[in-house]
N, C-alpha and C. Protein backbone atom coordinates (compact mmCIF):
# COMPACT_ATOMS: atom_id res chain seq x y z
N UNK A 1 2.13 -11.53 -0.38
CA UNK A 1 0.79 -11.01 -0.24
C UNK A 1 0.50 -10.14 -1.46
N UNK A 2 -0.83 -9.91 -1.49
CA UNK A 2 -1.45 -9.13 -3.00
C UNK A 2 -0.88 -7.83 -2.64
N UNK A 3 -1.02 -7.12 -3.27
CA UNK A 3 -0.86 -5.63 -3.27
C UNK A 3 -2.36 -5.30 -2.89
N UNK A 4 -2.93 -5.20 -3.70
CA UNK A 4 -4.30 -5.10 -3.05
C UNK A 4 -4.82 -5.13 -1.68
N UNK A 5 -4.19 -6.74 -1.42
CA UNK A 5 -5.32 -6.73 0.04
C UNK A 5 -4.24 -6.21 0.93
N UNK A 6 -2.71 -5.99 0.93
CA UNK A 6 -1.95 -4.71 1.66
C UNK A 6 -2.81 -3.66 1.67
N UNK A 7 -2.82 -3.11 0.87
CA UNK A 7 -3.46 -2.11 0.86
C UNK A 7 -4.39 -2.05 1.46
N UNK A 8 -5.48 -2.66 1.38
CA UNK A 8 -6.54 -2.98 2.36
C UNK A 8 -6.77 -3.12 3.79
N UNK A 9 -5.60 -4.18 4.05
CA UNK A 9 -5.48 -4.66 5.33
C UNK A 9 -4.52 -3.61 5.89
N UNK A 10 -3.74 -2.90 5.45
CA UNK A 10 -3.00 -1.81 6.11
C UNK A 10 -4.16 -0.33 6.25
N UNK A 11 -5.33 -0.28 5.98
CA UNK A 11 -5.82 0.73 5.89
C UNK A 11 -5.37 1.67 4.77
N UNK A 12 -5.01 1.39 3.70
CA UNK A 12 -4.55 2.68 2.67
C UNK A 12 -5.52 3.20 2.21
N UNK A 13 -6.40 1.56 1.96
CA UNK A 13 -7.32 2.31 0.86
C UNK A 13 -8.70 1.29 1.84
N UNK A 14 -9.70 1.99 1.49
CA UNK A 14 -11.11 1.93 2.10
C UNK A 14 -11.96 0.83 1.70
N UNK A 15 -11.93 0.56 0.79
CA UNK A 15 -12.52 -0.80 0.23
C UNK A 15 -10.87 -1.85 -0.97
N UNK A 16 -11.36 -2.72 -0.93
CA UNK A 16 -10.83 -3.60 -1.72
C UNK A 16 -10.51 -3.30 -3.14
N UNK A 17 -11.94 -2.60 -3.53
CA UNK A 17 -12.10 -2.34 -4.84
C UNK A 17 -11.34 -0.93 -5.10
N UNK A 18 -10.80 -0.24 -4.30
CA UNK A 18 -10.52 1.29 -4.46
C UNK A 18 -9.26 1.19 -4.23
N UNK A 19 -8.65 0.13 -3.13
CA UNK A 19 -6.99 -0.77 -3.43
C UNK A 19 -6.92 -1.47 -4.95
N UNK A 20 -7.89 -2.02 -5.38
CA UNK A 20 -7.47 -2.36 -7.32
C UNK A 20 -6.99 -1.21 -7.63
N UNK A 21 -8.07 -0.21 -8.04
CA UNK A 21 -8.24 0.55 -8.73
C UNK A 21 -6.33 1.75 -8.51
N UNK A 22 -6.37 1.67 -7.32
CA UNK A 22 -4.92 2.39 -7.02
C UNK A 22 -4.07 1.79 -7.94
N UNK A 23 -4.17 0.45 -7.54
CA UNK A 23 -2.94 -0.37 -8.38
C UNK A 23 -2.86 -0.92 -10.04
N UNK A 24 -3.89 -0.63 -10.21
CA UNK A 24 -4.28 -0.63 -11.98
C UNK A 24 -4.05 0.96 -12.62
N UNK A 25 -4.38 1.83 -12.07
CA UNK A 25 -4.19 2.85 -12.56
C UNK A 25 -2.89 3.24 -12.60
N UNK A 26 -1.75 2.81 -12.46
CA UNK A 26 -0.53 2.89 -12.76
C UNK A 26 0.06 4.10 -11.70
N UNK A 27 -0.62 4.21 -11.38
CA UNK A 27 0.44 5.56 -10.30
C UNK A 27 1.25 5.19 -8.86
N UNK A 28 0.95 3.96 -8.88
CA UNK A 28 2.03 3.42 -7.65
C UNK A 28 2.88 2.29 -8.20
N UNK A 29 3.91 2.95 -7.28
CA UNK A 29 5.19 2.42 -7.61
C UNK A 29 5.56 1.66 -6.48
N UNK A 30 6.39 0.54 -6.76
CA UNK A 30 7.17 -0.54 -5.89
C UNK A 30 8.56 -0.96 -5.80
N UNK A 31 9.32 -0.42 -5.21
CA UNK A 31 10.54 -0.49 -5.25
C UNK A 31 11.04 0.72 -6.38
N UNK A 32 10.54 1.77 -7.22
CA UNK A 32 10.65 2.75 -8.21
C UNK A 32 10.23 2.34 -9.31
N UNK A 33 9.55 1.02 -9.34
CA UNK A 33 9.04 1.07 -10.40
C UNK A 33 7.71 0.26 -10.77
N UNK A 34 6.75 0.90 -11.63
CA UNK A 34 5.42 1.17 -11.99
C UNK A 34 4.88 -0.17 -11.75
N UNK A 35 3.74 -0.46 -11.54
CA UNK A 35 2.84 -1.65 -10.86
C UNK A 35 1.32 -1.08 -11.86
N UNK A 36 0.87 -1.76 -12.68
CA UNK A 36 -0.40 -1.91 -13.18
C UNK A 36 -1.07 -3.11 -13.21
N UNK A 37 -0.92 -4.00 -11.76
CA UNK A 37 -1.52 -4.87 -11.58
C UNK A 37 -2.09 -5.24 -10.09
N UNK A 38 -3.06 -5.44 -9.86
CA UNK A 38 -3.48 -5.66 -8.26
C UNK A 38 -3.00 -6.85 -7.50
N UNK A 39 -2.69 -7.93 -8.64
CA UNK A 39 -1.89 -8.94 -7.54
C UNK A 39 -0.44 -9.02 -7.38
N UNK A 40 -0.33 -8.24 -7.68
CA UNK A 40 1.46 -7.93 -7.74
C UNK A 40 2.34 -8.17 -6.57
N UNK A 41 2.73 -9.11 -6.11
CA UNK A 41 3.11 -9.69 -4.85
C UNK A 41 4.27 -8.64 -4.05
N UNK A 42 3.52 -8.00 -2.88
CA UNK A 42 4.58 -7.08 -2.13
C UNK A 42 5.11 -8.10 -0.82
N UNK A 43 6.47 -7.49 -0.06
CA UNK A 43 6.67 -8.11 0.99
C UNK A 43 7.20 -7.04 1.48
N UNK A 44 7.92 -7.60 3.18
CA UNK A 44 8.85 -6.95 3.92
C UNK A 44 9.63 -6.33 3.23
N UNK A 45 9.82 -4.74 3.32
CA UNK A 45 10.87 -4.48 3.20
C UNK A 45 10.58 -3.19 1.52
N UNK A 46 9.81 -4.14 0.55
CA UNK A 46 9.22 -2.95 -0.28
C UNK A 46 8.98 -1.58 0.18
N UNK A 47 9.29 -0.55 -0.91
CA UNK A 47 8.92 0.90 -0.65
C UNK A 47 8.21 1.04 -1.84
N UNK A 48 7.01 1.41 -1.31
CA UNK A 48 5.94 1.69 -1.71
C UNK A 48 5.65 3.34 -2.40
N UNK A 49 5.17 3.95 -3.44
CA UNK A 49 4.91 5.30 -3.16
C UNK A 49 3.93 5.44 -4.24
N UNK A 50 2.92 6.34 -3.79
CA UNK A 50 1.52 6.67 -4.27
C UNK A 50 1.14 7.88 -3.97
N UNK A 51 0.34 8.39 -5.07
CA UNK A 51 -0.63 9.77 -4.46
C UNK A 51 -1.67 9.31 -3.84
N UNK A 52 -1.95 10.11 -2.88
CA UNK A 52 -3.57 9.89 -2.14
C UNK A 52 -3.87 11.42 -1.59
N UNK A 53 -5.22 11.74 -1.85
CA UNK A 53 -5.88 12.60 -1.36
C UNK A 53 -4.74 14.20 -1.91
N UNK A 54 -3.97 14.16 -2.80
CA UNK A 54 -3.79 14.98 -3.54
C UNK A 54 -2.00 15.20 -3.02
N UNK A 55 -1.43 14.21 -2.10
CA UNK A 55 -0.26 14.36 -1.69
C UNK A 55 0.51 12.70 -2.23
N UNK A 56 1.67 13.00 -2.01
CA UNK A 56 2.64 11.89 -2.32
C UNK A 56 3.26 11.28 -1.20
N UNK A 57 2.89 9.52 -1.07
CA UNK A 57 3.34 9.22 0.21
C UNK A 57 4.11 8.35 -0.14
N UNK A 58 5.11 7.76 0.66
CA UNK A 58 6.46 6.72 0.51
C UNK A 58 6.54 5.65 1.86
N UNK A 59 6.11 4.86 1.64
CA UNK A 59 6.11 4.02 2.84
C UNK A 59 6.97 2.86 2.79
N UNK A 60 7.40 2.15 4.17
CA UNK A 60 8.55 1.39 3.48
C UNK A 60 7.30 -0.29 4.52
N UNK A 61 7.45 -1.42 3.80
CA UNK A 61 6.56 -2.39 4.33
C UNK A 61 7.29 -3.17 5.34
N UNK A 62 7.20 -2.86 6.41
CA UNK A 62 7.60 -3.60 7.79
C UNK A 62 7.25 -5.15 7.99
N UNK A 63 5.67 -5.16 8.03
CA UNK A 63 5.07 -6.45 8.51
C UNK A 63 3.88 -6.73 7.43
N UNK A 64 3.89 -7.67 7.07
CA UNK A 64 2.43 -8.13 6.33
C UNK A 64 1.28 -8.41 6.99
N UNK A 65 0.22 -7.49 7.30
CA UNK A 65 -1.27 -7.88 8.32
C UNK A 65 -1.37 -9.22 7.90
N UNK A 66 -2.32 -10.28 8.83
CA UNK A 66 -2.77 -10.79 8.86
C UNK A 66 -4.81 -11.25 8.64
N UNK A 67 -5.00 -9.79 8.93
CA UNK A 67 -6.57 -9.22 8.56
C UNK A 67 -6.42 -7.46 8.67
N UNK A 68 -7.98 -7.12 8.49
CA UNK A 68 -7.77 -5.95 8.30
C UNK A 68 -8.32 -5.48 10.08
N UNK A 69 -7.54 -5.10 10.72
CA UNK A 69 -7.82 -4.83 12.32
C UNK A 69 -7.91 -3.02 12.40
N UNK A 70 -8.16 -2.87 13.34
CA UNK A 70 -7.61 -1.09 14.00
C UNK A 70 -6.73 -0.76 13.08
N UNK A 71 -6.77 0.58 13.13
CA UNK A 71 -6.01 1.48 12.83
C UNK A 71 -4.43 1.31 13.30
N UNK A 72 -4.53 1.42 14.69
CA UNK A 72 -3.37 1.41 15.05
C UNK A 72 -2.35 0.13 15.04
N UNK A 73 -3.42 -0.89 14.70
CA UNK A 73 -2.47 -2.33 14.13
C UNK A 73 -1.97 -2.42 12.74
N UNK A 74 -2.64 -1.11 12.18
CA UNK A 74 -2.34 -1.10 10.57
C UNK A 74 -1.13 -0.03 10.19
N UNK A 75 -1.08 0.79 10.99
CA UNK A 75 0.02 1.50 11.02
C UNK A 75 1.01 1.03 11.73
N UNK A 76 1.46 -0.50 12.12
CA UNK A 76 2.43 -1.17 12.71
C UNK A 76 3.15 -1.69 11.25
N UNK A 77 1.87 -1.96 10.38
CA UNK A 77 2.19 -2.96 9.25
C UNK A 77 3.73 -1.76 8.19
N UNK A 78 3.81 -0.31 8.55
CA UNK A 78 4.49 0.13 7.61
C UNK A 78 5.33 1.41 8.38
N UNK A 79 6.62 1.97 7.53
CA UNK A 79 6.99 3.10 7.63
C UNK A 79 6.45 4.53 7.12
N UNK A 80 5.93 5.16 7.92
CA UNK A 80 5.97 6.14 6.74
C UNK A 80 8.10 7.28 6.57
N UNK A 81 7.89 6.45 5.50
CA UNK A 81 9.15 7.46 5.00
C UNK A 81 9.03 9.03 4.45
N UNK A 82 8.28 9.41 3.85
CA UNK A 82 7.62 10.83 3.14
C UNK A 82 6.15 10.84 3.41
N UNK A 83 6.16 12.26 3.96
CA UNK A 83 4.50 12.34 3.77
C UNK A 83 4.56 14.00 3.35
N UNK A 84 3.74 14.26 1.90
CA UNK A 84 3.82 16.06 1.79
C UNK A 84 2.79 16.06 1.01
């Protein structure tokens, strides 16, 4: 799956276009290391880590959504490992 539409379909990021923009701007990392591309193919099992909203989060990827559903189906899709 894209990185992008993870992002999307897990609820990270709010629009599609604001999941690019995460993943072009170079500040998330995949497995420890740097991603400046939006289709950058994630799966099961990747650890993810990004700033958002001024904190650093580490998530580890459980399940790949299938669409973008509830909240609480989107927080099935991952671990959170760090949140500060």
């Amino acid at each position: 799956m894209r990185l992008d539409v993870f992002l999307w379909h897990a609820r990270l990021a709010k629009t599609r276009v604001l999941a690019q923009a995460m993943a072009v701007d170079g500040h998330l990392r995949i497995d420890g290391r740097a991603v400046d591309r939006s289709h950058h193919p994630v799966r099961v099992g990747n650890v993810l880590t990004f700033m958002t909203a001024g904190r650093v989060r580490v998530l580890r990827i459980e399940a790949l959504p299938t669409r973008r559903g509830p909240p609480a189906e989107a927080r099935e899709c991952y671990q959170e490992l760090i949140a500060g």
